[in-house]
Protein backbone atom coordinates (compact mmCIF):
# COMPACT_ATOMS: atom_id res chain seq x y z
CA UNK A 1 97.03 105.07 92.43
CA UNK A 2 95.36 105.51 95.81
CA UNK A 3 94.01 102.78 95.45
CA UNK A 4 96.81 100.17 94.54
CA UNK A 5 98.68 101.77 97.58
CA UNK A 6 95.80 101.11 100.04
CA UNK A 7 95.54 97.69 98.93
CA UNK A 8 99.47 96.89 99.13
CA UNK A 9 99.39 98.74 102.49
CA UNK A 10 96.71 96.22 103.38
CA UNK A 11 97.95 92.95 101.81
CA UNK A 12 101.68 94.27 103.93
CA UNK A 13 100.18 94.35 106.72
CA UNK A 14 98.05 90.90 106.60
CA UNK A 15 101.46 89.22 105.90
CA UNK A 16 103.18 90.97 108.43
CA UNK A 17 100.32 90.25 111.06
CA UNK A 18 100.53 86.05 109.53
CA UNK A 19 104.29 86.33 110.24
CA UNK A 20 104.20 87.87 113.66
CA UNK A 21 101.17 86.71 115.08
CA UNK A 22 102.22 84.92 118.29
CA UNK A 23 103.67 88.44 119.19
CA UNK A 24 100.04 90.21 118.92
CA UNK A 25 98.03 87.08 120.18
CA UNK A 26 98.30 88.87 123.94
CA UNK A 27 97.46 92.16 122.93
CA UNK A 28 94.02 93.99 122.82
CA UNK A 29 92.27 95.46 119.87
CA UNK A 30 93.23 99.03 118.74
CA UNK A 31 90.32 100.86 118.57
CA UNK A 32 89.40 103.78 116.50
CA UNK A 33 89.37 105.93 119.55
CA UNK A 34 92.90 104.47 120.59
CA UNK A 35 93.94 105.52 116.68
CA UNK A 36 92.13 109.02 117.18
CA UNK A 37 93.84 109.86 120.77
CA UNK A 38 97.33 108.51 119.24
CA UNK A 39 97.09 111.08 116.39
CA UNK A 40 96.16 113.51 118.68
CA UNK A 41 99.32 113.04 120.19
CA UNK A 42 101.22 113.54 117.20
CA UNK A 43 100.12 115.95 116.39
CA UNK A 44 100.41 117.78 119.47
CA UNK A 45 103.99 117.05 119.76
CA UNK A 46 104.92 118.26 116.30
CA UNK A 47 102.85 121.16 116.95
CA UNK A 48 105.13 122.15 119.85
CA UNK A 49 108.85 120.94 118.45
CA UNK A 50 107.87 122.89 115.47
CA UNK A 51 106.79 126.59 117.21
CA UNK A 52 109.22 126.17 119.82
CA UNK A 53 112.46 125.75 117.52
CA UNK A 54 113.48 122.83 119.53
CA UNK A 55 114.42 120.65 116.72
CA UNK A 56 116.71 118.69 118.71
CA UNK A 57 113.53 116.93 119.97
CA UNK A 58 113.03 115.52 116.82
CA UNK A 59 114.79 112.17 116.83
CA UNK A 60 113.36 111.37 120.35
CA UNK A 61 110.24 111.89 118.72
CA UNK A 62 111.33 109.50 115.53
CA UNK A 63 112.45 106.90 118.05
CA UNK A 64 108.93 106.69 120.12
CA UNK A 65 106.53 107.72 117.41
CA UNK A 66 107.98 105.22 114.00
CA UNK A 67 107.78 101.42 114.71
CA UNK A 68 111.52 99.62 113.71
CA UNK A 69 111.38 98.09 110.48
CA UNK A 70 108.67 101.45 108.92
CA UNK A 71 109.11 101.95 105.86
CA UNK A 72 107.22 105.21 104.48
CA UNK A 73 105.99 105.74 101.21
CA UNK A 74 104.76 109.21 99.62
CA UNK A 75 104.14 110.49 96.35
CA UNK A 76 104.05 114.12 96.34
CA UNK A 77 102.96 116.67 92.98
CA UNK A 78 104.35 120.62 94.25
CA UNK A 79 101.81 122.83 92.64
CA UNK A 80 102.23 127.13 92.38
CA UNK A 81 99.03 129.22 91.73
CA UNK A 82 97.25 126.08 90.71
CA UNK A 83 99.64 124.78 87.91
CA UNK A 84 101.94 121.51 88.32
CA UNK A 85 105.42 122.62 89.23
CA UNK A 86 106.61 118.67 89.89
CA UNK A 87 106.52 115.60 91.52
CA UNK A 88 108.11 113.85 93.90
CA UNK A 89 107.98 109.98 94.96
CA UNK A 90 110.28 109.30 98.15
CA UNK A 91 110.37 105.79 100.18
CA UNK A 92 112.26 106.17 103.41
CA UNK A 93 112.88 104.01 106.77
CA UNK A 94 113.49 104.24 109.78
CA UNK A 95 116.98 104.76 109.85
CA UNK A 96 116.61 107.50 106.68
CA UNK A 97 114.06 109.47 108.86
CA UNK A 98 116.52 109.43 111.80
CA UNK A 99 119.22 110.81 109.42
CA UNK A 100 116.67 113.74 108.02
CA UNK A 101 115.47 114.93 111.26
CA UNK A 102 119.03 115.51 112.29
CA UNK A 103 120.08 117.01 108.98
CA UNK A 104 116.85 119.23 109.26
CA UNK A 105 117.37 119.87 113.12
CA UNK A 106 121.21 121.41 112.07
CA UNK A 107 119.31 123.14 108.94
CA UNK A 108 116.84 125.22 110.54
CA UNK A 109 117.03 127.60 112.70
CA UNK A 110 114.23 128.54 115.02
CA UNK A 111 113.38 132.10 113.54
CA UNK A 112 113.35 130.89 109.28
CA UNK A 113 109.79 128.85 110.61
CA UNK A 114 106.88 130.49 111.07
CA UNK A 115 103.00 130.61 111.68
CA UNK A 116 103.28 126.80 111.54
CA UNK A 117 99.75 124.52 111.98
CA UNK A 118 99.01 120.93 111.56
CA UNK A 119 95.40 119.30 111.33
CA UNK A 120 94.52 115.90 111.87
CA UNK A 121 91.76 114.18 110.50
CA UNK A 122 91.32 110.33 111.25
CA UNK A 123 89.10 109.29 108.82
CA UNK A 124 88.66 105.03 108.76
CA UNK A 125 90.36 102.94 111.53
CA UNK A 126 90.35 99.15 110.70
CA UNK A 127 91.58 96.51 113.15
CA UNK A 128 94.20 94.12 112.10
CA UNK A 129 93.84 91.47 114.75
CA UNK A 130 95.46 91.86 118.49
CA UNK A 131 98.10 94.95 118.53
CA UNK A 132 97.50 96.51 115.31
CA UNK A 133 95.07 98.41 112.72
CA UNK A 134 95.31 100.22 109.72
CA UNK A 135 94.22 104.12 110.07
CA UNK A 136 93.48 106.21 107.01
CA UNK A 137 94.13 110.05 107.74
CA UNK A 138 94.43 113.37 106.29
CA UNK A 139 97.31 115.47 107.48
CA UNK A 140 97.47 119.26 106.51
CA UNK A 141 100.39 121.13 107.37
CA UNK A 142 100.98 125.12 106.89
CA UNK A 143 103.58 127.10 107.67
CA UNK A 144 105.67 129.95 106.55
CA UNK A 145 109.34 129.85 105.71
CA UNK A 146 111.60 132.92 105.82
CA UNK A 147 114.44 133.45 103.57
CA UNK A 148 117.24 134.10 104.12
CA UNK A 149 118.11 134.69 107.89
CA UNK A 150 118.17 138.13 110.43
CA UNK A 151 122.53 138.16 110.38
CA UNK A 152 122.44 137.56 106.82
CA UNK A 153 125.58 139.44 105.98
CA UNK A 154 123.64 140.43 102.66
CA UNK A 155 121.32 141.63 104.08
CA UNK A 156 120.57 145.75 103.80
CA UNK A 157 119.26 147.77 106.88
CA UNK A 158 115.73 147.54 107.10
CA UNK A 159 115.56 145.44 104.72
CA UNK A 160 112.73 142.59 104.93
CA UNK A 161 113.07 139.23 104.47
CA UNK A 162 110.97 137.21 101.47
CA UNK A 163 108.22 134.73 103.11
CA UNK A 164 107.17 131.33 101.58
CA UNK A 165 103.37 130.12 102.83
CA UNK A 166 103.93 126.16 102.32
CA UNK A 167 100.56 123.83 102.78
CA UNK A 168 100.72 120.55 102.25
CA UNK A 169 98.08 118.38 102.34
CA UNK A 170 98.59 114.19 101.78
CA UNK A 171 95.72 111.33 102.64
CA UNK A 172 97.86 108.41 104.31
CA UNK A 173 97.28 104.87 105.41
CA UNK A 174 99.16 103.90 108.67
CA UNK A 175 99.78 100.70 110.11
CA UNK A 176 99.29 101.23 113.84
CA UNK A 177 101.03 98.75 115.83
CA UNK A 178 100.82 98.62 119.65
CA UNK A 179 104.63 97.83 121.19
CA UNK A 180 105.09 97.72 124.37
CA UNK A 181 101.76 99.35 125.72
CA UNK A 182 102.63 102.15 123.45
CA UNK A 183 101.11 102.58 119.78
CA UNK A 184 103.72 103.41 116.82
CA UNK A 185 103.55 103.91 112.98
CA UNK A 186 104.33 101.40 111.15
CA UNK A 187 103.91 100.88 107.05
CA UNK A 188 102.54 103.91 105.94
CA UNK A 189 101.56 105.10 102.32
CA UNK A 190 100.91 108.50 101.50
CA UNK A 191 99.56 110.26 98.30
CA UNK A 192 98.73 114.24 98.51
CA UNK A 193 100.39 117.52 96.91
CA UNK A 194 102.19 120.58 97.95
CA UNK A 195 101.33 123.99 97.57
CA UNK A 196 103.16 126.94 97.62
């Protein structure tokens, strides 16, 4: 299944490069170190919106991080000492990713997140022509989620709140795109599981 992905992901963006091509014929080559330093980035930035509680970042982030017109694909298995719990195939835009990161911004509150890490591993970066390359990279996110919250009116005196560790791990295939001097995400396929 990897590999069918990877090779739509590829044939996408070989189209979309044929279709747009006068827009990328100015541009310069994104190089793997351009893809490395732009993940970096990322990373960094989630890093901080996440352990600072300042979710309201989040669709400023969406806005200069996700090309227009990105469509994300992931197919997800959720796995609990080892044995399959589920699976979960989402495909979302843009505009759907906008929508999330507000519903999750309102959701969360800054103390129910905890211990939270994110590791980046850029593993193949292949140029697409002027203004764009397709990156394959490993993403592996932990945290802990609390349960419940600290004025939970259920809550007993002393009582101590349940914790969820959460890793997720997924190998994805980006299309990079360089827009206006910038680089953003554009198609991007991801396969990888959930553990909890």
């Amino acid at each position: 299944m990897r590999h069918s992905l990877g090779s739509r992901l590829t044939a996408s963006a070989a189209a979309l490069l044929l279709t747009f091509g006068h827009a990328y014929g100015q541009q310069q080559e994104i190089t793997a170190q351009d893809a490395e330093a732009h993940f970096r980035q990322i990373q960094q930035e989630a890093v901080e919106i996440m352990r600072s509680g300042d979710f309201a970042r989040l669709e400023n982030w969406i806005e200069t991080n996700i090309a227009d017109g990105s469509v994300f694909q992931a197919s997800m298995t959720v796995q609990r000492n080892g044995q399959r719990k589920g699976f979960a195939e989402i495909t979302l835009d843009k505009d759907d990713m906008l929508r999330m990161g507000a519903l999750f911004a309102g959701a969360v509150q800054e103390q129910v997140i905890g211990d939270y890490g994110l590791e980046v591993a850029v593993i193949e970066v292949i140029p697409q022509g002027a203004g764009a390359a397709t990156a394959t990279v490993r993403w592996t996110e932990r945290l802990n989620i609390q349960a419940g919250s600290a004025d939970d009116e259920e809550a007993q005196p002393g009582q101590q709140r349940r914790t969820v560790s959460v890793e997720a791990v997924a190998s994805c295939t980006h299309l990079l795109r360089r827009m206006d001097g910038a680089l953003a995400l554009g198609l991007t396929t991801c396969s990888g599981e959930v553990r909890l």
